[in-house]
N, C-alpha and C. Protein backbone atom coordinates (compact mmCIF):
# COMPACT_ATOMS: atom_id res chain seq x y z
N UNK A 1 36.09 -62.53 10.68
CA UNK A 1 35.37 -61.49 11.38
C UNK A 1 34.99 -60.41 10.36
N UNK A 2 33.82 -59.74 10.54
CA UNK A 2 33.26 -59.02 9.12
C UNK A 2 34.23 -57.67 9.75
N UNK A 3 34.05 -56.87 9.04
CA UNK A 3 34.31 -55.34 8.70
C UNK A 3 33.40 -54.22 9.56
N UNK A 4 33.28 -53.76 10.17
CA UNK A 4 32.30 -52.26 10.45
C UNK A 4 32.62 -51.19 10.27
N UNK A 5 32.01 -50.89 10.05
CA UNK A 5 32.27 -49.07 9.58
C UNK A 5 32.13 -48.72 10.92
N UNK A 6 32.61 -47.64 11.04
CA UNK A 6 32.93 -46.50 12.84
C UNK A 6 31.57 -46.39 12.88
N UNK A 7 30.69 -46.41 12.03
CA UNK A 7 29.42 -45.69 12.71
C UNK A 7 28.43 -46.90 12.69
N UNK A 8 28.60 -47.68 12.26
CA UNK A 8 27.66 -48.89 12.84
C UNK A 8 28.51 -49.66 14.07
N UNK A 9 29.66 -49.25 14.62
CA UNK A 9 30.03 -49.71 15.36
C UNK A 9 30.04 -48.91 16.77
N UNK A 10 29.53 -47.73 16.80
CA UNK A 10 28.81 -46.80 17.50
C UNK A 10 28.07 -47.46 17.98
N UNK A 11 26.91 -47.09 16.89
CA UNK A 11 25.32 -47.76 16.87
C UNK A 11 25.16 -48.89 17.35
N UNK A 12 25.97 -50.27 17.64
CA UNK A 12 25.75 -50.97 18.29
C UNK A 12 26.27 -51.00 19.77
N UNK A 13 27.55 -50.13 19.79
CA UNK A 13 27.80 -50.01 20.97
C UNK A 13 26.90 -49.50 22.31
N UNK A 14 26.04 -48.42 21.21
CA UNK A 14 24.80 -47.71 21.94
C UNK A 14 23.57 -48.35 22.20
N UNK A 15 23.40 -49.40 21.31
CA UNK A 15 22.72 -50.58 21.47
C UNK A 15 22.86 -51.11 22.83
N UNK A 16 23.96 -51.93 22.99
CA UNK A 16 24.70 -52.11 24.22
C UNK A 16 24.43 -51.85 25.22
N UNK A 17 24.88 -50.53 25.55
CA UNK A 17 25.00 -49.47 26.33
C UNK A 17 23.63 -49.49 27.19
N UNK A 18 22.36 -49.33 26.12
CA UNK A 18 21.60 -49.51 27.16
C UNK A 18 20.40 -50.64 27.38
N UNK A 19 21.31 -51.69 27.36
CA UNK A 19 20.52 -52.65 28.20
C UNK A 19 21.09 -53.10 29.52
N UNK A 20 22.54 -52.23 29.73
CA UNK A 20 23.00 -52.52 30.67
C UNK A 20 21.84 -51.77 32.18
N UNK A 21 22.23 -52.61 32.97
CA UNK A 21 21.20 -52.18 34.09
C UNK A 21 21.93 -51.52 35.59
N UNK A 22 21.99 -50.54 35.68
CA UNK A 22 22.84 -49.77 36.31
C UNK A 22 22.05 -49.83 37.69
N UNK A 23 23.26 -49.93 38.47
CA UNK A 23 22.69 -49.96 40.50
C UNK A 23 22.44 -48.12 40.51
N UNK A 24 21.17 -48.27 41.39
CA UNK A 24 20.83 -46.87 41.92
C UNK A 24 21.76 -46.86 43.01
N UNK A 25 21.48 -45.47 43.44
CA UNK A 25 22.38 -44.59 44.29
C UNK A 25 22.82 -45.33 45.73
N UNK A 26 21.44 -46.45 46.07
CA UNK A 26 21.54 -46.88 47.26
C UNK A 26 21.94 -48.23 47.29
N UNK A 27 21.60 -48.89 46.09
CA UNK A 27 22.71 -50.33 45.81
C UNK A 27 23.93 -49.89 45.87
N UNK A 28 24.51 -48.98 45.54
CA UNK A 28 25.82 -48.57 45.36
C UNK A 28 26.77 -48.27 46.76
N UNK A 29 25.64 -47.60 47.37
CA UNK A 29 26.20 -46.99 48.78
C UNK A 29 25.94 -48.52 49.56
N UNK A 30 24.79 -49.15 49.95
CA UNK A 30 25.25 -50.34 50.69
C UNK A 30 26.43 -51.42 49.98
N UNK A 31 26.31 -51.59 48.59
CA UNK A 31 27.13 -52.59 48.56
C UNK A 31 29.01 -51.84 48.87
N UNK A 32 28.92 -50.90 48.78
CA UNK A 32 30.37 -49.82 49.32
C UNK A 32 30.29 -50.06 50.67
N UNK A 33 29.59 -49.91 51.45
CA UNK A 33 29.31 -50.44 52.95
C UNK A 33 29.80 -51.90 53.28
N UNK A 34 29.16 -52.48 52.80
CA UNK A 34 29.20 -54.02 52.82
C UNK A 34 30.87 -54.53 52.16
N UNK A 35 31.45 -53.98 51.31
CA UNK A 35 32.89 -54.10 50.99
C UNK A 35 33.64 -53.57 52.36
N UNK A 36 33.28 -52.57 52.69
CA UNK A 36 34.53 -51.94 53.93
C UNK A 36 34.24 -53.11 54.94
N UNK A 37 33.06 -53.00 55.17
CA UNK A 37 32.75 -53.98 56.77
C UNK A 37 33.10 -55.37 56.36
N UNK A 38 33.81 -56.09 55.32
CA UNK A 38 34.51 -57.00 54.76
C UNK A 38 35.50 -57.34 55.03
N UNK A 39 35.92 -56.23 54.20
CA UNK A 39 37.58 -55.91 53.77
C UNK A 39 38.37 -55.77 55.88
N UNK A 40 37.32 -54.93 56.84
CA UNK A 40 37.58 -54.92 58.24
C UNK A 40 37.85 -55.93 58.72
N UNK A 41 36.72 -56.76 59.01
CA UNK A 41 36.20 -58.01 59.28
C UNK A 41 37.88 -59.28 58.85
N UNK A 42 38.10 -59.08 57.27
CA UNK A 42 39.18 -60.02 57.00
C UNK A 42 40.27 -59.35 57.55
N UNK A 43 40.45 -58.09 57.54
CA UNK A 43 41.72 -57.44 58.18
C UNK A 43 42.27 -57.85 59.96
N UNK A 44 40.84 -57.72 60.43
CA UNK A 44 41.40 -58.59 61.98
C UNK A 44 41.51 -59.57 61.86
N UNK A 45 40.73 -60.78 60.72
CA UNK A 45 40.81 -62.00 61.21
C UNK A 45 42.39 -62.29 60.84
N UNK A 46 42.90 -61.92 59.77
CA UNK A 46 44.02 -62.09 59.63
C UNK A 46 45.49 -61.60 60.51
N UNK A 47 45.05 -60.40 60.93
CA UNK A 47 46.22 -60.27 61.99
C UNK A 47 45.71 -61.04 63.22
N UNK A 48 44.46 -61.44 63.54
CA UNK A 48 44.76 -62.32 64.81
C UNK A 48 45.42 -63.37 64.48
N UNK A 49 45.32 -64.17 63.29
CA UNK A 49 45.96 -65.15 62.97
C UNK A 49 47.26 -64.86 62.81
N UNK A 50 47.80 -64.39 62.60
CA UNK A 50 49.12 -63.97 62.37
C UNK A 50 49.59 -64.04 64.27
N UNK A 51 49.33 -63.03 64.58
CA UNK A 51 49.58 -63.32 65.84
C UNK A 51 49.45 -64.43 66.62
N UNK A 52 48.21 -65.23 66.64
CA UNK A 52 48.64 -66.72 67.00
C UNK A 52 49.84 -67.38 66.64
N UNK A 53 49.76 -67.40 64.72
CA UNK A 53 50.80 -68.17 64.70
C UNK A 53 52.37 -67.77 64.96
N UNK A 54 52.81 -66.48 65.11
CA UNK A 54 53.80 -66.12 65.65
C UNK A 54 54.16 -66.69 66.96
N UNK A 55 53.12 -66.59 67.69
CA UNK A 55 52.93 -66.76 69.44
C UNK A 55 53.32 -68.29 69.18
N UNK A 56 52.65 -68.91 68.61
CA UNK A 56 53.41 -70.15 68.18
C UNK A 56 55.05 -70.92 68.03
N UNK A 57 54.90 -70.03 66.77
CA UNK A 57 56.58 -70.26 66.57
C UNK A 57 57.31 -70.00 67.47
N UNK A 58 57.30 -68.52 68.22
CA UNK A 58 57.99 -68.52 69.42
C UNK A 58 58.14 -69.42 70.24
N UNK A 59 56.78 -70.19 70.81
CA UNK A 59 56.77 -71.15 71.62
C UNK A 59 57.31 -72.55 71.38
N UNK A 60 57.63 -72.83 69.80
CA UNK A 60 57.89 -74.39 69.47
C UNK A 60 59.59 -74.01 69.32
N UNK A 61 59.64 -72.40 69.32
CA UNK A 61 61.44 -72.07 68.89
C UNK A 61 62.44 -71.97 70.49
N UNK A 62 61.38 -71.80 70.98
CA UNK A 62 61.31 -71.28 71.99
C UNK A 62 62.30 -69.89 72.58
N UNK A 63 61.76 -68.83 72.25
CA UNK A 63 62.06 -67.52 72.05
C UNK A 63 61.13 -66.77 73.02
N UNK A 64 61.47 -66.26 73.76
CA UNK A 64 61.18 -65.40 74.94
C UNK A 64 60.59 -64.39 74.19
N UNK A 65 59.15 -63.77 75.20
CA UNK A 65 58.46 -62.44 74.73
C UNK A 65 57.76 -62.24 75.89
């Protein structure tokens, strides 16, 4: 691996830097939207499941509720 000096290693970093292509204000805010209504969405599906399969076990253990 070669050598760089701090300042050509700047200079390319800044290079870098901007070809990256950054989300505007409103990609940002829907895709933040679109994570919560997700993250919701898996949060019930998983406690309904949970609760089935509890309701389950109870029933094959057979444990009163």
């Amino acid at each position: 691996m070669a050598k760089l000096s701090p300042q050509t290693y700047i200079r390319q970093v800044r290079q870098e830097m901007q070809k990256i292509s950054w989300p505007t204000r409103k990609e940002t805010a829907v895709s933040t939207i679109m994570v919560i209504i997700m993250v919701i969405v898996m949060a019930l599906f998983f406690f309904v499941a949970d609760q089935l399969i509890g309701l389950a076990v109870r029933g094959i253990l057979g444990f009163g509720g």
